[in-house]
C-alpha atoms as a PDB file:
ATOM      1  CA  UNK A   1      10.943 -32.696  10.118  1.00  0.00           C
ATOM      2  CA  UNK A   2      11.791 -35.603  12.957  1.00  0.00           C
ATOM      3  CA  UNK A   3      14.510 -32.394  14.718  1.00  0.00           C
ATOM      4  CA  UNK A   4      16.510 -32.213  11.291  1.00  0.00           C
ATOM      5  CA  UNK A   5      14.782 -28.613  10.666  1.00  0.00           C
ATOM      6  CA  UNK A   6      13.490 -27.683  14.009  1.00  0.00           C
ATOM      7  CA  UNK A   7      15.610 -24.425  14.843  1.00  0.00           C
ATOM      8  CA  UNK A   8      14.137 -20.976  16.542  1.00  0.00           C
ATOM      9  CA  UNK A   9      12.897 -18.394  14.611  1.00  0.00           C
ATOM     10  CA  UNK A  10      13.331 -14.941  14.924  1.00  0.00           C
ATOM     11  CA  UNK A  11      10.738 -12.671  16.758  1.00  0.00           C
ATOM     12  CA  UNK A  12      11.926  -9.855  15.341  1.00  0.00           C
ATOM     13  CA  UNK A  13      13.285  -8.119  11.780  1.00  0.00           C
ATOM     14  CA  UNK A  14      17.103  -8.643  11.876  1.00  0.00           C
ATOM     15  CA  UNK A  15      18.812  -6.062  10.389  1.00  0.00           C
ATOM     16  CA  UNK A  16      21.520  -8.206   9.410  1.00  0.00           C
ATOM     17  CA  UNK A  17      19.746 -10.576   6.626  1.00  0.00           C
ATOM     18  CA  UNK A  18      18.229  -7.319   5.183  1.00  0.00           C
ATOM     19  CA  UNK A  19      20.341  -7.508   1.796  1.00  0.00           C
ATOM     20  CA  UNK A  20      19.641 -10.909   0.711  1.00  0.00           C
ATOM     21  CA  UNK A  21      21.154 -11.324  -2.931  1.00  0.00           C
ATOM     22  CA  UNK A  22      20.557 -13.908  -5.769  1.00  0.00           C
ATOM     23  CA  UNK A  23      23.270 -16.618  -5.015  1.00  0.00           C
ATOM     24  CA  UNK A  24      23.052 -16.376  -1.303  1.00  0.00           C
ATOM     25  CA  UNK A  25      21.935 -19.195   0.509  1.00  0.00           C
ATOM     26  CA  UNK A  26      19.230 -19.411   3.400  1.00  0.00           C
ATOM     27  CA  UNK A  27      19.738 -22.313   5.875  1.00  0.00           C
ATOM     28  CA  UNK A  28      17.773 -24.680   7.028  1.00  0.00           C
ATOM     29  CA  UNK A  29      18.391 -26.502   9.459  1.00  0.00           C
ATOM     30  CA  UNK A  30      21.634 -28.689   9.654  1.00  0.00           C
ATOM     31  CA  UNK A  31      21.498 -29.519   5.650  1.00  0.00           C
ATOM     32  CA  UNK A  32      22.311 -27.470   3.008  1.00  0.00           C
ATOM     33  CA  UNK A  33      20.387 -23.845   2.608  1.00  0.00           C
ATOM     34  CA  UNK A  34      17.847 -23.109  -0.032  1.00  0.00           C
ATOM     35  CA  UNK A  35      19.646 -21.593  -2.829  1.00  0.00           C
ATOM     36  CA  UNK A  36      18.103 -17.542  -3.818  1.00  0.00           C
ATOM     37  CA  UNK A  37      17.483 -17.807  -7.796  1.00  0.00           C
ATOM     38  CA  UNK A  38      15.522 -14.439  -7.729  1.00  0.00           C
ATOM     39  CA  UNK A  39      14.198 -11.320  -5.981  1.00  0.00           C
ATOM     40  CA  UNK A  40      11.921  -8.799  -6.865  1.00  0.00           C
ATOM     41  CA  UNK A  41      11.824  -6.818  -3.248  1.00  0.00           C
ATOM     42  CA  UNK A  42       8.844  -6.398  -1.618  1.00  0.00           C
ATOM     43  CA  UNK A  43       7.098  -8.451  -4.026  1.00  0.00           C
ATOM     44  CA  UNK A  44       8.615 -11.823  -4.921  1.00  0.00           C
ATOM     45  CA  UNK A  45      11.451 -14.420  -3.371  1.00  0.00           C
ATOM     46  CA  UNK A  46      12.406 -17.668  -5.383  1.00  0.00           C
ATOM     47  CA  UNK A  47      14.754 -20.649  -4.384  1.00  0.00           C
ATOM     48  CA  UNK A  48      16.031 -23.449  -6.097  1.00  0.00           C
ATOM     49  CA  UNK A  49      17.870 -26.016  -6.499  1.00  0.00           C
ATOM     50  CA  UNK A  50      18.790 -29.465  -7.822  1.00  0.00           C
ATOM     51  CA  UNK A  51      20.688 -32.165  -6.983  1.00  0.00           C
ATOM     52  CA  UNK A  52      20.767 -35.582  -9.307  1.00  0.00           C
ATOM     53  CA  UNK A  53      17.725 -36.393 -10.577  1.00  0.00           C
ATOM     54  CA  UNK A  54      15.455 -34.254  -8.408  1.00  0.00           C
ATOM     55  CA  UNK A  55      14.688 -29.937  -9.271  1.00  0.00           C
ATOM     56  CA  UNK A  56      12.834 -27.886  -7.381  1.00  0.00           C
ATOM     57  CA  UNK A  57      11.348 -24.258  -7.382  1.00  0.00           C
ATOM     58  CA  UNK A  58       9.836 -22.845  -4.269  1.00  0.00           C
ATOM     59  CA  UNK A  59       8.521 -19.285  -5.036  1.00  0.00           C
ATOM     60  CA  UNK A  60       7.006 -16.508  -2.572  1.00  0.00           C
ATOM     61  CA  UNK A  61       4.913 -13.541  -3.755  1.00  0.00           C
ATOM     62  CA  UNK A  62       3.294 -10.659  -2.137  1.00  0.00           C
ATOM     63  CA  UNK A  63      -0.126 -10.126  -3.886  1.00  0.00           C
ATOM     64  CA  UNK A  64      -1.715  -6.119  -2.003  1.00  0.00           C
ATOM     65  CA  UNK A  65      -5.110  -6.611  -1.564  1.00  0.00           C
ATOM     66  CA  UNK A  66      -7.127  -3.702  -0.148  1.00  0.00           C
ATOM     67  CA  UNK A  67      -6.017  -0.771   1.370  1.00  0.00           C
ATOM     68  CA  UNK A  68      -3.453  -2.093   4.048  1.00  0.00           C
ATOM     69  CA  UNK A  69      -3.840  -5.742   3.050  1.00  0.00           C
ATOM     70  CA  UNK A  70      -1.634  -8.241   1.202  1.00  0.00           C
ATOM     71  CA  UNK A  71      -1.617 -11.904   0.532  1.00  0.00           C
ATOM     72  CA  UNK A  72       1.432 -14.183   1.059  1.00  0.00           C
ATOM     73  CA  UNK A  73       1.285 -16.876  -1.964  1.00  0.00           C
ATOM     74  CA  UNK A  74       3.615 -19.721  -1.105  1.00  0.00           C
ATOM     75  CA  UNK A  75       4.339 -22.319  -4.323  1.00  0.00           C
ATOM     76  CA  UNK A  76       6.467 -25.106  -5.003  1.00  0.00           C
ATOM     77  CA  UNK A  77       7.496 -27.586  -7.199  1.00  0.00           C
ATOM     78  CA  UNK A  78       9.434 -30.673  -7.172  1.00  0.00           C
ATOM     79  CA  UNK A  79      10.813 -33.127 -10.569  1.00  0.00           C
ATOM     80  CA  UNK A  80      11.798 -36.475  -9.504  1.00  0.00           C
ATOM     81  CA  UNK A  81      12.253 -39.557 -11.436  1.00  0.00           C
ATOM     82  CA  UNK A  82       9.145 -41.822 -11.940  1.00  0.00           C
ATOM     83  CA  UNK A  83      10.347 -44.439 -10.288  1.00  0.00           C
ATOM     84  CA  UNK A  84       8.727 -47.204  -7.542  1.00  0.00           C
ATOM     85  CA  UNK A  85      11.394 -45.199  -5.095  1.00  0.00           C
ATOM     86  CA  UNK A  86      10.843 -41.810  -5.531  1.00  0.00           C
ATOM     87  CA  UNK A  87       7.146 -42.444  -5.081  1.00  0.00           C
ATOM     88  CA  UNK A  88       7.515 -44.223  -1.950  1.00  0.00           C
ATOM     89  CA  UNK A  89       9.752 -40.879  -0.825  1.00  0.00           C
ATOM     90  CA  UNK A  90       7.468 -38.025  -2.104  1.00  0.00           C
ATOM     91  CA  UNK A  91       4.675 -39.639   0.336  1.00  0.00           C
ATOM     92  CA  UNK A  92       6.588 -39.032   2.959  1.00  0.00           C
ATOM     93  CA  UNK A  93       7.967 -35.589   2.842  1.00  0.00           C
ATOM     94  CA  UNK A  94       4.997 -34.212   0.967  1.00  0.00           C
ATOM     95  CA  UNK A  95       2.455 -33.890   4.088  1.00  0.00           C
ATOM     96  CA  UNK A  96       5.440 -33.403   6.180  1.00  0.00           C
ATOM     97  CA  UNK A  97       6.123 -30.557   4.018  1.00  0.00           C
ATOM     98  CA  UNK A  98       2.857 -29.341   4.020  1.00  0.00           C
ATOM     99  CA  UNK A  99       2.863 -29.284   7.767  1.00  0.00           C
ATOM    100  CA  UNK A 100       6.283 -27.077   7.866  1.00  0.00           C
ATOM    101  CA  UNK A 101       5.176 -24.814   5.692  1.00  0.00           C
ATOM    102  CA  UNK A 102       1.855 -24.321   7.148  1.00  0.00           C
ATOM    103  CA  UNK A 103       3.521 -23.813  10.463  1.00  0.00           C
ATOM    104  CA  UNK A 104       5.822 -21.298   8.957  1.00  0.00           C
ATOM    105  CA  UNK A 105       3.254 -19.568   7.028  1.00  0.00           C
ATOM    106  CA  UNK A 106       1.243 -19.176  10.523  1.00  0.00           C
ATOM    107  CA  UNK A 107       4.257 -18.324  11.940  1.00  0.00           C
ATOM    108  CA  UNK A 108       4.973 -14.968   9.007  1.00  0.00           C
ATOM    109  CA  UNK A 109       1.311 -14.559   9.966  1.00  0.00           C
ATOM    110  CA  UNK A 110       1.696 -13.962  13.500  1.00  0.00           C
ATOM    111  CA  UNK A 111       4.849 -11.766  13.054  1.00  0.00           C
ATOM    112  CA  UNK A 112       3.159  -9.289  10.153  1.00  0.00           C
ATOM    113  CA  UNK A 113       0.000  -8.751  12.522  1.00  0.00           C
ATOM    114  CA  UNK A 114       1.714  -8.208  15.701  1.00  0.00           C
ATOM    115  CA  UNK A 115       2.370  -4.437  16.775  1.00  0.00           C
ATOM    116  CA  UNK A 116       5.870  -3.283  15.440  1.00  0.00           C
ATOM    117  CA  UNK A 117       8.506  -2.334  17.809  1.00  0.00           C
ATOM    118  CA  UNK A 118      10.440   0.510  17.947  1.00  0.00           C
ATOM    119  CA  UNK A 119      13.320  -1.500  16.462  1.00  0.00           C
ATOM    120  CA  UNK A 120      11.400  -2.977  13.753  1.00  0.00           C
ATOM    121  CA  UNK A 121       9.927  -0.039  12.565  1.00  0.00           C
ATOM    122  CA  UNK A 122      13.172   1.323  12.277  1.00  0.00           C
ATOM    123  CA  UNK A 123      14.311  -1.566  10.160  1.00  0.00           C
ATOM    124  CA  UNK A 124      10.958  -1.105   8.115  1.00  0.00           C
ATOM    125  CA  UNK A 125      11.861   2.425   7.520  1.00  0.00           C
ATOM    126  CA  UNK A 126      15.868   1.595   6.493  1.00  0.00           C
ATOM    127  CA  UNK A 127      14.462  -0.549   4.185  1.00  0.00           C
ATOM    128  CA  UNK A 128      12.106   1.302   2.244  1.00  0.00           C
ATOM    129  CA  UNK A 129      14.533   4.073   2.426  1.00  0.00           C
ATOM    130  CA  UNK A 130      17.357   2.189   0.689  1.00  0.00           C
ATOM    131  CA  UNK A 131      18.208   2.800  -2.834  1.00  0.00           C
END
């Protein structure tokens, strides 16, 4: 969004940000981070957050499909006042939003299709293995 956001992504799993936790926070950018309200692994991740006037909810969930297959459902919300304002605002960021998630949605795309590596596969396998 105009550089404010624009930061690399990872290529690869990192083992280090394996144990997110409600109450940790996932950055973006050079603004605050998207507060973690909930976590159901492997199947759902919600932030929140509100500030003033304005809430929002941005939820992922995992939906398997067929055998091998699962769907990545991306949702969000936003509550701002209805004023002249806030209208003028929300036209703005929502097709910017639209086009950063998209992009990032493309991006989880690319990265679940590709051929593990060694070391991801190994991260896979920690994972599933944890308690």
């Amino acid at each position: 969004m105009f550089g404010y956001l624009d930061r690399p992504s990872a290529t690869e799993i990192l083992p280090q940000y394996q144990q997110l936790a409600v109450g940790d926070e996932i950055p973006i950018g050079r603004g605050r981070g998207f507060p973690v309200t909930a976590i159901d692994p492997y199947r759902a991740l919600v932030l929140s957050g509100a500030s003033g006037d304005v809430a929002w909810v941005w939820q992922f969930g995992l939906y398997p499909q067929d055998e091998g297959r699962t769907r990545l459902v991306s949702r969000n919300v936003v509550r701002v006042p209805r004023t002249f304002r806030s209208s003028l605002v929300m036209r703005v960021i929502e097709p910017a939003a639209f086009l950063m998630t998209r992009r990032m949605l493309k991006g989880l795309k690319w990265r679940a299709e590709r051929a593990p590596t060694t070391q991801s596969r190994r991260t896979h396998e920690r994972a599933l293995s944890a308690p």
